[in-house]
PDB file of N, CA and C in Angstrom:
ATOM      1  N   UNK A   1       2.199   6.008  15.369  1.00  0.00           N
ATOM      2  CA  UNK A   1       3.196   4.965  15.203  1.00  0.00           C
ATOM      3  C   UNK A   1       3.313   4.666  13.717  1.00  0.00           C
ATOM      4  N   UNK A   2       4.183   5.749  12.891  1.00  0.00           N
ATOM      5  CA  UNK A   2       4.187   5.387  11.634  1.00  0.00           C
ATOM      6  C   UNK A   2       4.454   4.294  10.819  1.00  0.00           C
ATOM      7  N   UNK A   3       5.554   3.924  11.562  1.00  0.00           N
ATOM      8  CA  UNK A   3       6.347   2.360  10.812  1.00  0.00           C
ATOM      9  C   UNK A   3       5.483   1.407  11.419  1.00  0.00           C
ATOM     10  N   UNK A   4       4.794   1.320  12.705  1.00  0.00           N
ATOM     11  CA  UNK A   4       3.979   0.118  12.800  1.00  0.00           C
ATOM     12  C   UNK A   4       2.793   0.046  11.781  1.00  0.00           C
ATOM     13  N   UNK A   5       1.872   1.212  11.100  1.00  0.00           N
ATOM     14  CA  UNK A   5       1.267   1.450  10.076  1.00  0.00           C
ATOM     15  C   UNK A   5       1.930   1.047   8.746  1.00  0.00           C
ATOM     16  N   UNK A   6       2.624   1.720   8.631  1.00  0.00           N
ATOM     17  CA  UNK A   6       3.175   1.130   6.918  1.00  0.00           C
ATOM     18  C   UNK A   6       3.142  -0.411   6.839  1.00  0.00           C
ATOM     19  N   UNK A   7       4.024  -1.293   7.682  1.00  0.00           N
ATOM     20  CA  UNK A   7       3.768  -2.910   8.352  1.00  0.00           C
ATOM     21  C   UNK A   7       2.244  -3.409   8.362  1.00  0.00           C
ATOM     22  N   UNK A   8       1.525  -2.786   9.183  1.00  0.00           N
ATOM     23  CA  UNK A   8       0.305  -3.090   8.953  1.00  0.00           C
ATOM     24  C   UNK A   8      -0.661  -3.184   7.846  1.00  0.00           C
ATOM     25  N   UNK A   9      -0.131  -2.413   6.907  1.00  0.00           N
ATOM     26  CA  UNK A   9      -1.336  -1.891   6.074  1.00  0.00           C
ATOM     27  C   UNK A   9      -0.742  -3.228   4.593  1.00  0.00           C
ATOM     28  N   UNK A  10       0.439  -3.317   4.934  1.00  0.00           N
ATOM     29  CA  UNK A  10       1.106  -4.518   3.968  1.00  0.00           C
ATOM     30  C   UNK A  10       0.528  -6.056   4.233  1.00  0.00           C
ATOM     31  N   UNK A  11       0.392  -5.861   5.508  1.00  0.00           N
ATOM     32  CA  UNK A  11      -0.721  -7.130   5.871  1.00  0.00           C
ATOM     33  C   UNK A  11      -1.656  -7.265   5.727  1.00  0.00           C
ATOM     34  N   UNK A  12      -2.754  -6.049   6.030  1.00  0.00           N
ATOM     35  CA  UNK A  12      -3.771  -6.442   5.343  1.00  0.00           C
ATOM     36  C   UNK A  12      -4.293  -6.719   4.021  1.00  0.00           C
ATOM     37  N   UNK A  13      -3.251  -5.438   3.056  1.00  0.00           N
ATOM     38  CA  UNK A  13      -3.319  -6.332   1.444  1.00  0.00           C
ATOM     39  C   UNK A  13      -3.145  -7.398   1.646  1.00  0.00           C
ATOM     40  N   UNK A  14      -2.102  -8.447   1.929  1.00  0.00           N
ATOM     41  CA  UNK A  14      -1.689  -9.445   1.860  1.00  0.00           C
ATOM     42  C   UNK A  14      -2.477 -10.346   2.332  1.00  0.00           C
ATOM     43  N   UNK A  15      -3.789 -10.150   3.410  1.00  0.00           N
ATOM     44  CA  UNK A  15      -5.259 -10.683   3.702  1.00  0.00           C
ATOM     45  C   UNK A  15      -6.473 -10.689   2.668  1.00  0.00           C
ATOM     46  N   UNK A  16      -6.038  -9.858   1.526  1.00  0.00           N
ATOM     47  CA  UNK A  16      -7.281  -9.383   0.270  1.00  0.00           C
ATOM     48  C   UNK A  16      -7.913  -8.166   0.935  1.00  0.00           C
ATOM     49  N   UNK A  17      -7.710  -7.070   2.112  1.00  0.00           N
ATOM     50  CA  UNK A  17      -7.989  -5.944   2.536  1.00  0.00           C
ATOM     51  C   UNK A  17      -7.868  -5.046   1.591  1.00  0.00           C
ATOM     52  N   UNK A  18      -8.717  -4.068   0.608  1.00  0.00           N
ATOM     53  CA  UNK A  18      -8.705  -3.033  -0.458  1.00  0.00           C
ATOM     54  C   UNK A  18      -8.777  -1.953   0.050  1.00  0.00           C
ATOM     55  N   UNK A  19      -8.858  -1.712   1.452  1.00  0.00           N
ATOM     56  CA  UNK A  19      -9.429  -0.729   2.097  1.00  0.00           C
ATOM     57  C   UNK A  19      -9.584  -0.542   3.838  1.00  0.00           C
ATOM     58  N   UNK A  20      -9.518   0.647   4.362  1.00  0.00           N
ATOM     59  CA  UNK A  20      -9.564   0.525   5.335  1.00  0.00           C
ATOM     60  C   UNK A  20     -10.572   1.534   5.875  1.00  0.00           C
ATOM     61  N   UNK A  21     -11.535   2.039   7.123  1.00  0.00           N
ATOM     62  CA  UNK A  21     -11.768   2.708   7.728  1.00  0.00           C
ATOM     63  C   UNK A  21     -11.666   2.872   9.101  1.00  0.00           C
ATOM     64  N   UNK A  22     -11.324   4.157   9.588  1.00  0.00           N
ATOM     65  CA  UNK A  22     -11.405   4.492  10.796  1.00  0.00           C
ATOM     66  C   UNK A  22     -11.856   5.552  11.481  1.00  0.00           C
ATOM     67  N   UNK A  23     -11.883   5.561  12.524  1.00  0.00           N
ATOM     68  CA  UNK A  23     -13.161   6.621  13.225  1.00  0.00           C
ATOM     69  C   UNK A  23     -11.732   7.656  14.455  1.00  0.00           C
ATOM     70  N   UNK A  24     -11.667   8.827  14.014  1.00  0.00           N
ATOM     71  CA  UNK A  24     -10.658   9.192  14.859  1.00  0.00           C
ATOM     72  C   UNK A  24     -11.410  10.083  15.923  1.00  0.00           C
ATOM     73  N   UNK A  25     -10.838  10.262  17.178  1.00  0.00           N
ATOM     74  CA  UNK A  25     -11.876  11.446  17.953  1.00  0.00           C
ATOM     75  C   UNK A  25     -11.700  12.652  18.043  1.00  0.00           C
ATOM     76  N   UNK A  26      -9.984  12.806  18.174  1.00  0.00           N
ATOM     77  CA  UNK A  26      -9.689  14.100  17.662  1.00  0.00           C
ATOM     78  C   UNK A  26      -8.826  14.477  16.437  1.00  0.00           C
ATOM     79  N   UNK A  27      -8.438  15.505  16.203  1.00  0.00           N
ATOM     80  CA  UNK A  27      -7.368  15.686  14.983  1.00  0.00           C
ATOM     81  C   UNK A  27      -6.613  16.425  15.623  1.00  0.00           C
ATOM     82  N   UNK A  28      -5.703  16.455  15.185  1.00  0.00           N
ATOM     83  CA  UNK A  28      -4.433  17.372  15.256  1.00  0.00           C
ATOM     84  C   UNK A  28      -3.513  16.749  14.756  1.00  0.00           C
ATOM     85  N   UNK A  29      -2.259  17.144  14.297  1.00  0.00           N
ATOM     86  CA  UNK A  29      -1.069  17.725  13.102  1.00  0.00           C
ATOM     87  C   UNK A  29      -0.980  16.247  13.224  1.00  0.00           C
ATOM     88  N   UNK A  30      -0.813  15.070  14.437  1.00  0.00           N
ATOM     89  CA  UNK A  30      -0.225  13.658  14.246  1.00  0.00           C
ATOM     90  C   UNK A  30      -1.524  13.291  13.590  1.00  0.00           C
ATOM     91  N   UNK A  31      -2.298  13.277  13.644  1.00  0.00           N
ATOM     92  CA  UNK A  31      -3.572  12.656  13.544  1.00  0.00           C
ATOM     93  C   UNK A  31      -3.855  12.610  12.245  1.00  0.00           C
ATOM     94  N   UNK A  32      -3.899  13.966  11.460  1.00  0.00           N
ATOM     95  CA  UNK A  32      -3.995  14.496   9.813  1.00  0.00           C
ATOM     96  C   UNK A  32      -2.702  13.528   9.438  1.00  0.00           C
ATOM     97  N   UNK A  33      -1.406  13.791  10.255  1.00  0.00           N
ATOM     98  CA  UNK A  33      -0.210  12.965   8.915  1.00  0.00           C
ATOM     99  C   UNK A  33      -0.199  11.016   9.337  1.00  0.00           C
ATOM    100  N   UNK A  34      -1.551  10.834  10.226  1.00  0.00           N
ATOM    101  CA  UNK A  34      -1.338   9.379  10.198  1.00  0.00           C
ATOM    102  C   UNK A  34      -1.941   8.810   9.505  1.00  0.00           C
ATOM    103  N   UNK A  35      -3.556  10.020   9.404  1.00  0.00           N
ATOM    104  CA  UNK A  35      -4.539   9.591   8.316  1.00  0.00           C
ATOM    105  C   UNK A  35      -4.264   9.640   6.898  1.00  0.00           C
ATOM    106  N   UNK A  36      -3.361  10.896   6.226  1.00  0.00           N
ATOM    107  CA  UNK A  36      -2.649  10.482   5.063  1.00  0.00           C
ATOM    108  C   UNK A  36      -1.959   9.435   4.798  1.00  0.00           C
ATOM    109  N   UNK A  37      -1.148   9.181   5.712  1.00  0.00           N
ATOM    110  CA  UNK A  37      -0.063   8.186   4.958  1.00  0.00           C
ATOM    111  C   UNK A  37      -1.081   6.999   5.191  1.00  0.00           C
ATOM    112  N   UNK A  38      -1.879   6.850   6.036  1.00  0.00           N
ATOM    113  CA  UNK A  38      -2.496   5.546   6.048  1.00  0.00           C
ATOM    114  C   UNK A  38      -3.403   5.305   4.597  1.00  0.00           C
ATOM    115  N   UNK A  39      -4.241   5.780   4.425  1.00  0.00           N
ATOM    116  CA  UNK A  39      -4.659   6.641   2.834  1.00  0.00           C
ATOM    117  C   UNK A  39      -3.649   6.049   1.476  1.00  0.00           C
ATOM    118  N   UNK A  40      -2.564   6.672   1.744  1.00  0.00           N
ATOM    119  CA  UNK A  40      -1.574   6.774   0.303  1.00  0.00           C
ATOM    120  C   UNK A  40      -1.255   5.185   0.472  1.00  0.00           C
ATOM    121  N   UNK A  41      -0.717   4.384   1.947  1.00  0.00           N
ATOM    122  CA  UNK A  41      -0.484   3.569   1.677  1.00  0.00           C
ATOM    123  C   UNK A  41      -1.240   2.132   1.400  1.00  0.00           C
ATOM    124  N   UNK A  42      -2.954   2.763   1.907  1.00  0.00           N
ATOM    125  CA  UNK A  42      -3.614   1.999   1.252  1.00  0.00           C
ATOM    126  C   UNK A  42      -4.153   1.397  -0.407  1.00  0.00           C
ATOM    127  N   UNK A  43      -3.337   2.724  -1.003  1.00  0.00           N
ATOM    128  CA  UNK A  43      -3.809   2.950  -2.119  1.00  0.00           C
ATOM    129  C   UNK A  43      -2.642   2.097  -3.132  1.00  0.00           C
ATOM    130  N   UNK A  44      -1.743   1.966  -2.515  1.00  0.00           N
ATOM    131  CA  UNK A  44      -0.066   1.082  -2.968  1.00  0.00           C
ATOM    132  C   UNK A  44       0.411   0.702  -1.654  1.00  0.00           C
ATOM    133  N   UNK A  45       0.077  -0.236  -1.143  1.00  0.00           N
ATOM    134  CA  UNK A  45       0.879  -1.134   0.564  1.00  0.00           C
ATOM    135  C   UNK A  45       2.223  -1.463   0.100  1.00  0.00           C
ATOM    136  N   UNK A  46       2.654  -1.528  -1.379  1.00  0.00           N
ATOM    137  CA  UNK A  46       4.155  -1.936  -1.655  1.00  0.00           C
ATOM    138  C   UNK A  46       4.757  -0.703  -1.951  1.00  0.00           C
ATOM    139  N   UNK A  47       4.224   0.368  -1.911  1.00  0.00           N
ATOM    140  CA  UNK A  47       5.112   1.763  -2.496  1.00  0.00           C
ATOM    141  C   UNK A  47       6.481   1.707  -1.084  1.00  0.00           C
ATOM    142  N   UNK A  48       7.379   1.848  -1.388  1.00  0.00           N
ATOM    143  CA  UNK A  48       8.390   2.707  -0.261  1.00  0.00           C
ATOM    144  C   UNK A  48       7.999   3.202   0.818  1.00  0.00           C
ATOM    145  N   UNK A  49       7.275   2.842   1.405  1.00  0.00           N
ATOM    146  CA  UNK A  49       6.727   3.552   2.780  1.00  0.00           C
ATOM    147  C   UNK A  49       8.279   4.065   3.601  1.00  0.00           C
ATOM    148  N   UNK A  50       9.352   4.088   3.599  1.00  0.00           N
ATOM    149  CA  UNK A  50      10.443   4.859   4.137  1.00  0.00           C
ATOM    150  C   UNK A  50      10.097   6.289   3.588  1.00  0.00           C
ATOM    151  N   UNK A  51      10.382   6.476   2.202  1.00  0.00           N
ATOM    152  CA  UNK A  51      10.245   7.688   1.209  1.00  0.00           C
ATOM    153  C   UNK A  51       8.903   8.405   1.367  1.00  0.00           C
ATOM    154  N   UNK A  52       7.944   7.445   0.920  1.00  0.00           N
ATOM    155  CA  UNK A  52       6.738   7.959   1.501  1.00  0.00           C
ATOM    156  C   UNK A  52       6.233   8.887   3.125  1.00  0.00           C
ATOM    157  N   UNK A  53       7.059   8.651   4.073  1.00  0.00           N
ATOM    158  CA  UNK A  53       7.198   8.879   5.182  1.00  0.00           C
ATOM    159  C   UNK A  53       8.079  10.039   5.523  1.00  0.00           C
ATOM    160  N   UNK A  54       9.565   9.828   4.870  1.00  0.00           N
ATOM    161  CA  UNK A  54      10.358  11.091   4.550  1.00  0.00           C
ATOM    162  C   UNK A  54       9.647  12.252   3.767  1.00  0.00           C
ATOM    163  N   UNK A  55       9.207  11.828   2.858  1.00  0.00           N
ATOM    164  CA  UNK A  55       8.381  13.265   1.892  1.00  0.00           C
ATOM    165  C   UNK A  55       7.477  13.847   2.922  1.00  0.00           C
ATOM    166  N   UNK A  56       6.637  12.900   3.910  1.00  0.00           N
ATOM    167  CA  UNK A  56       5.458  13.392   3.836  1.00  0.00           C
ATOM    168  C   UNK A  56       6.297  14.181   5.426  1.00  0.00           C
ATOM    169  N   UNK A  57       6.599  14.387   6.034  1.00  0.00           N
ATOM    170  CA  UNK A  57       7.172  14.385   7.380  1.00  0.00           C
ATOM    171  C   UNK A  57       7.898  16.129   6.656  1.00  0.00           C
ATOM    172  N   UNK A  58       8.774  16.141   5.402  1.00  0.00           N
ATOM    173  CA  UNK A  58       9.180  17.207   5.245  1.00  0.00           C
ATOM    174  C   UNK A  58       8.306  18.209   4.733  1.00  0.00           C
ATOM    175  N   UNK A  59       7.678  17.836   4.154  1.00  0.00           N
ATOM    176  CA  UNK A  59       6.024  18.570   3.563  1.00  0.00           C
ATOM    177  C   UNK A  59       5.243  19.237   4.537  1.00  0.00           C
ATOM    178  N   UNK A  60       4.890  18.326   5.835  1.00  0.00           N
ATOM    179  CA  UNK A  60       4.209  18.728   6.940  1.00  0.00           C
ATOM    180  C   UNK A  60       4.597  19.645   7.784  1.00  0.00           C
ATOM    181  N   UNK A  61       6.165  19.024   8.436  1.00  0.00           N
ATOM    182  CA  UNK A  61       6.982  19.986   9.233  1.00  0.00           C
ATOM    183  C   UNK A  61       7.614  21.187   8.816  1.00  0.00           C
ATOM    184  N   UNK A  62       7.888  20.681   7.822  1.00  0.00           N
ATOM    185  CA  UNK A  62       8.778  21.647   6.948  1.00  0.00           C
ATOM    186  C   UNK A  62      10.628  21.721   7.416  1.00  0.00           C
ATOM    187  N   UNK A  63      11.083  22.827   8.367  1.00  0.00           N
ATOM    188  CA  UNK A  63      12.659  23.133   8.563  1.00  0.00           C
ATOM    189  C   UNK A  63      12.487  21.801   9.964  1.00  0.00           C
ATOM    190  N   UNK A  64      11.468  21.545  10.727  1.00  0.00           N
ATOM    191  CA  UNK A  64      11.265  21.029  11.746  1.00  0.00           C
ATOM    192  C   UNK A  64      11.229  19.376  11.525  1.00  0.00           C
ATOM    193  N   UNK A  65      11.232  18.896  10.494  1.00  0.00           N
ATOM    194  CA  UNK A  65      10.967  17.591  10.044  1.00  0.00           C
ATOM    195  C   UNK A  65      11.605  16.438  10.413  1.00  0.00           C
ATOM    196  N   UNK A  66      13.418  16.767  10.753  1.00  0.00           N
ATOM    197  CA  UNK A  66      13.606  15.756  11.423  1.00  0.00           C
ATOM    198  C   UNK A  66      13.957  15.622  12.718  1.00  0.00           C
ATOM    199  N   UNK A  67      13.398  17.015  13.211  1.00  0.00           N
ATOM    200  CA  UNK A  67      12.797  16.616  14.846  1.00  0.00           C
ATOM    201  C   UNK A  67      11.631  16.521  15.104  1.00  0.00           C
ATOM    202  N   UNK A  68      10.997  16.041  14.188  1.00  0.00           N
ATOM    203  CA  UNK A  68       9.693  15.834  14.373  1.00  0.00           C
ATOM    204  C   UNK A  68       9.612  13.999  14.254  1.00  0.00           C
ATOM    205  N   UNK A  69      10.118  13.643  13.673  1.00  0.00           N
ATOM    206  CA  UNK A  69      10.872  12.317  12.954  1.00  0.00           C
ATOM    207  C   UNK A  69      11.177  11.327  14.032  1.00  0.00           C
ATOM    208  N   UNK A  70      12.182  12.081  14.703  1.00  0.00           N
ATOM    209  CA  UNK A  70      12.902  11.745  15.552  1.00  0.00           C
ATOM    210  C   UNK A  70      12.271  11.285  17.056  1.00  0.00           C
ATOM    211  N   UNK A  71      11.481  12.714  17.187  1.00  0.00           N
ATOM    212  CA  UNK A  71      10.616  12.622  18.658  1.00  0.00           C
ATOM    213  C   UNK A  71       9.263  11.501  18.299  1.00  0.00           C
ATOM    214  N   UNK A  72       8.554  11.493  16.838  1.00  0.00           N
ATOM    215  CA  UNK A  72       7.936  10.451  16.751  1.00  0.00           C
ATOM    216  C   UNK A  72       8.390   8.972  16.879  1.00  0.00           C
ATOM    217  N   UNK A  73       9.276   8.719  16.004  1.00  0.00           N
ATOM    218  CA  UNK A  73      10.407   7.112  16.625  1.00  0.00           C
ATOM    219  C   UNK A  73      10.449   7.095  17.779  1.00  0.00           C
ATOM    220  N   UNK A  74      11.236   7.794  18.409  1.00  0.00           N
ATOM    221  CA  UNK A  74      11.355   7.681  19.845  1.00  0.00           C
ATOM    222  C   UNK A  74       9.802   7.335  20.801  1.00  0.00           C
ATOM    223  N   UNK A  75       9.124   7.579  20.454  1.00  0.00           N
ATOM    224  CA  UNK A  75       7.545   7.729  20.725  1.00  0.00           C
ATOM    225  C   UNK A  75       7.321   6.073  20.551  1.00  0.00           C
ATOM    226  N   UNK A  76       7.410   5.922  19.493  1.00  0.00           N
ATOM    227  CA  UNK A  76       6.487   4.640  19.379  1.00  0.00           C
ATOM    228  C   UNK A  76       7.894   3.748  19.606  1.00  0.00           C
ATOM    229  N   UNK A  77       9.388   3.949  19.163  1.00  0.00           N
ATOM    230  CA  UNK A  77       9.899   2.912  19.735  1.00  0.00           C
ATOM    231  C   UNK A  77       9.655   2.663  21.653  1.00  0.00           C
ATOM    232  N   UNK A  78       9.463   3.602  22.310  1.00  0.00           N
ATOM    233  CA  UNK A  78       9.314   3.441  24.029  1.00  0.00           C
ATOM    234  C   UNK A  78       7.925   2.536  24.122  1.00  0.00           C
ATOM    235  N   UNK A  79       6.947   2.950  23.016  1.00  0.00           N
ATOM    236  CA  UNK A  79       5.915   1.930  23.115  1.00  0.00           C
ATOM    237  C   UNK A  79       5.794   0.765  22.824  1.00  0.00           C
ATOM    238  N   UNK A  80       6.842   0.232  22.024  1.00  0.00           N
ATOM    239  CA  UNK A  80       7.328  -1.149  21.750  1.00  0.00           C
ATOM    240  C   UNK A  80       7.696  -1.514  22.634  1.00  0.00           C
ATOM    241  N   UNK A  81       8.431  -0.998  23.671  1.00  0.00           N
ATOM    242  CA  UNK A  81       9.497  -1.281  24.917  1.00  0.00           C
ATOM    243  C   UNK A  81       8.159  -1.715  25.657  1.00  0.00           C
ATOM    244  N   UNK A  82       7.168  -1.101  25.705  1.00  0.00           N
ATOM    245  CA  UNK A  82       6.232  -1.442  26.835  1.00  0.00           C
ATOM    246  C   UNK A  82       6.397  -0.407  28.011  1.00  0.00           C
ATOM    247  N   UNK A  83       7.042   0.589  27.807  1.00  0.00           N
ATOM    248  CA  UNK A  83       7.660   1.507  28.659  1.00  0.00           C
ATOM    249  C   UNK A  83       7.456   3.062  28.720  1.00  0.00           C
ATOM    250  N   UNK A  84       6.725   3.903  29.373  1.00  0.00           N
ATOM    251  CA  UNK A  84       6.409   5.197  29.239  1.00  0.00           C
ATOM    252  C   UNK A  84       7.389   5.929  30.307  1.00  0.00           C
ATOM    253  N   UNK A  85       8.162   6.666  29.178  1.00  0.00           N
ATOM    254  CA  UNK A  85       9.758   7.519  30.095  1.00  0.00           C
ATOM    255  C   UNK A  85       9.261   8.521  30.351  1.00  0.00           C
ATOM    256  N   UNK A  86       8.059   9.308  29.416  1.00  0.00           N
ATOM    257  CA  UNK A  86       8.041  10.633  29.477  1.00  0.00           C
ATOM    258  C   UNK A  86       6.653  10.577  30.355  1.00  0.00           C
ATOM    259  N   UNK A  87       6.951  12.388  30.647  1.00  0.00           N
ATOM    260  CA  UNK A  87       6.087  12.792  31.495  1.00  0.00           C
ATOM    261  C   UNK A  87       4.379  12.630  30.271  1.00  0.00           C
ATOM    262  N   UNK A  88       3.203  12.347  31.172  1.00  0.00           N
ATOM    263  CA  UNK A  88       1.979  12.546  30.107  1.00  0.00           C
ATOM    264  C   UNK A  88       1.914  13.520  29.394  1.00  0.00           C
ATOM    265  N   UNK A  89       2.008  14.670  30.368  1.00  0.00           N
ATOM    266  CA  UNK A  89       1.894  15.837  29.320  1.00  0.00           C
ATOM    267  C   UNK A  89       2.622  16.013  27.728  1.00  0.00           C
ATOM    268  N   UNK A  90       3.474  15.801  28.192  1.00  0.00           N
ATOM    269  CA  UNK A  90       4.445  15.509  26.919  1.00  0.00           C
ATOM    270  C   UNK A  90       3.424  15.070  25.368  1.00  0.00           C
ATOM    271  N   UNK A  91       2.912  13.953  25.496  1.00  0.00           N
ATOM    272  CA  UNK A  91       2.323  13.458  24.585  1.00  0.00           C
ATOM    273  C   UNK A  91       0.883  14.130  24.178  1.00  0.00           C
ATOM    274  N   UNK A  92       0.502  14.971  25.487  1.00  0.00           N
ATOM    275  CA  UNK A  92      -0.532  15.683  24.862  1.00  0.00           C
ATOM    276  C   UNK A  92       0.153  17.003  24.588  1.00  0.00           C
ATOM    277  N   UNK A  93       0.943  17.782  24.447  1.00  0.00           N
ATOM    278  CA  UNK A  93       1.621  18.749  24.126  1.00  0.00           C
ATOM    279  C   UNK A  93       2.132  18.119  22.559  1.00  0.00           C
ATOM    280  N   UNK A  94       2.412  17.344  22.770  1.00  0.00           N
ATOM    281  CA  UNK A  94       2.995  16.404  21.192  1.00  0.00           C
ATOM    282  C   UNK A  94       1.861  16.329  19.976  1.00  0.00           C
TER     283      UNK A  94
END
């Protein structure tokens, strides 16, 4: 949930937070680009996190970037909804 991260991480500066840690269980491709940007934006919580997010999304995916973009929004906006449309697999295939 990228944009709920960038939001977050502006709050906790804004608590006197310099830093963050977390304990992940697995990795894979979402996992590596949540732990970066969480990282970069700890390091500046006021940088552009839009841009920051665009770069890093085209860097990662590469020609695939803004369907990768796209299917992530969609992802965490349905989880805002409180609402799971897709099949499970989906998200572990994701």
């Amino acid at each position: 949930m990228y944009r709920s991260l960038l939001a977050s991480l502006r709050t906790y500066a804004e608590q006197g937070a310099d830093g963050i840690t977390r304990e992940y269980q697995g990795r894979d491709l979402g996992t590596d680009l949540y732990m970066y940007l969480e990282m970069r934006m700890t390091l500046d919580p006021y940088q552009d996190g839009g841009k920051l997010l665009d770069r890093t999304l085209n860097e990662y995916y590469g020609p695939a970037a803004f369907t990768a973009r796209r299917v992530a929004f969609e992802i965490e906006d349905t989880l805002r909804r409180g609402k799971i449309i897709a099949p499970v697999g989906l998200f572990r295939g994701y």
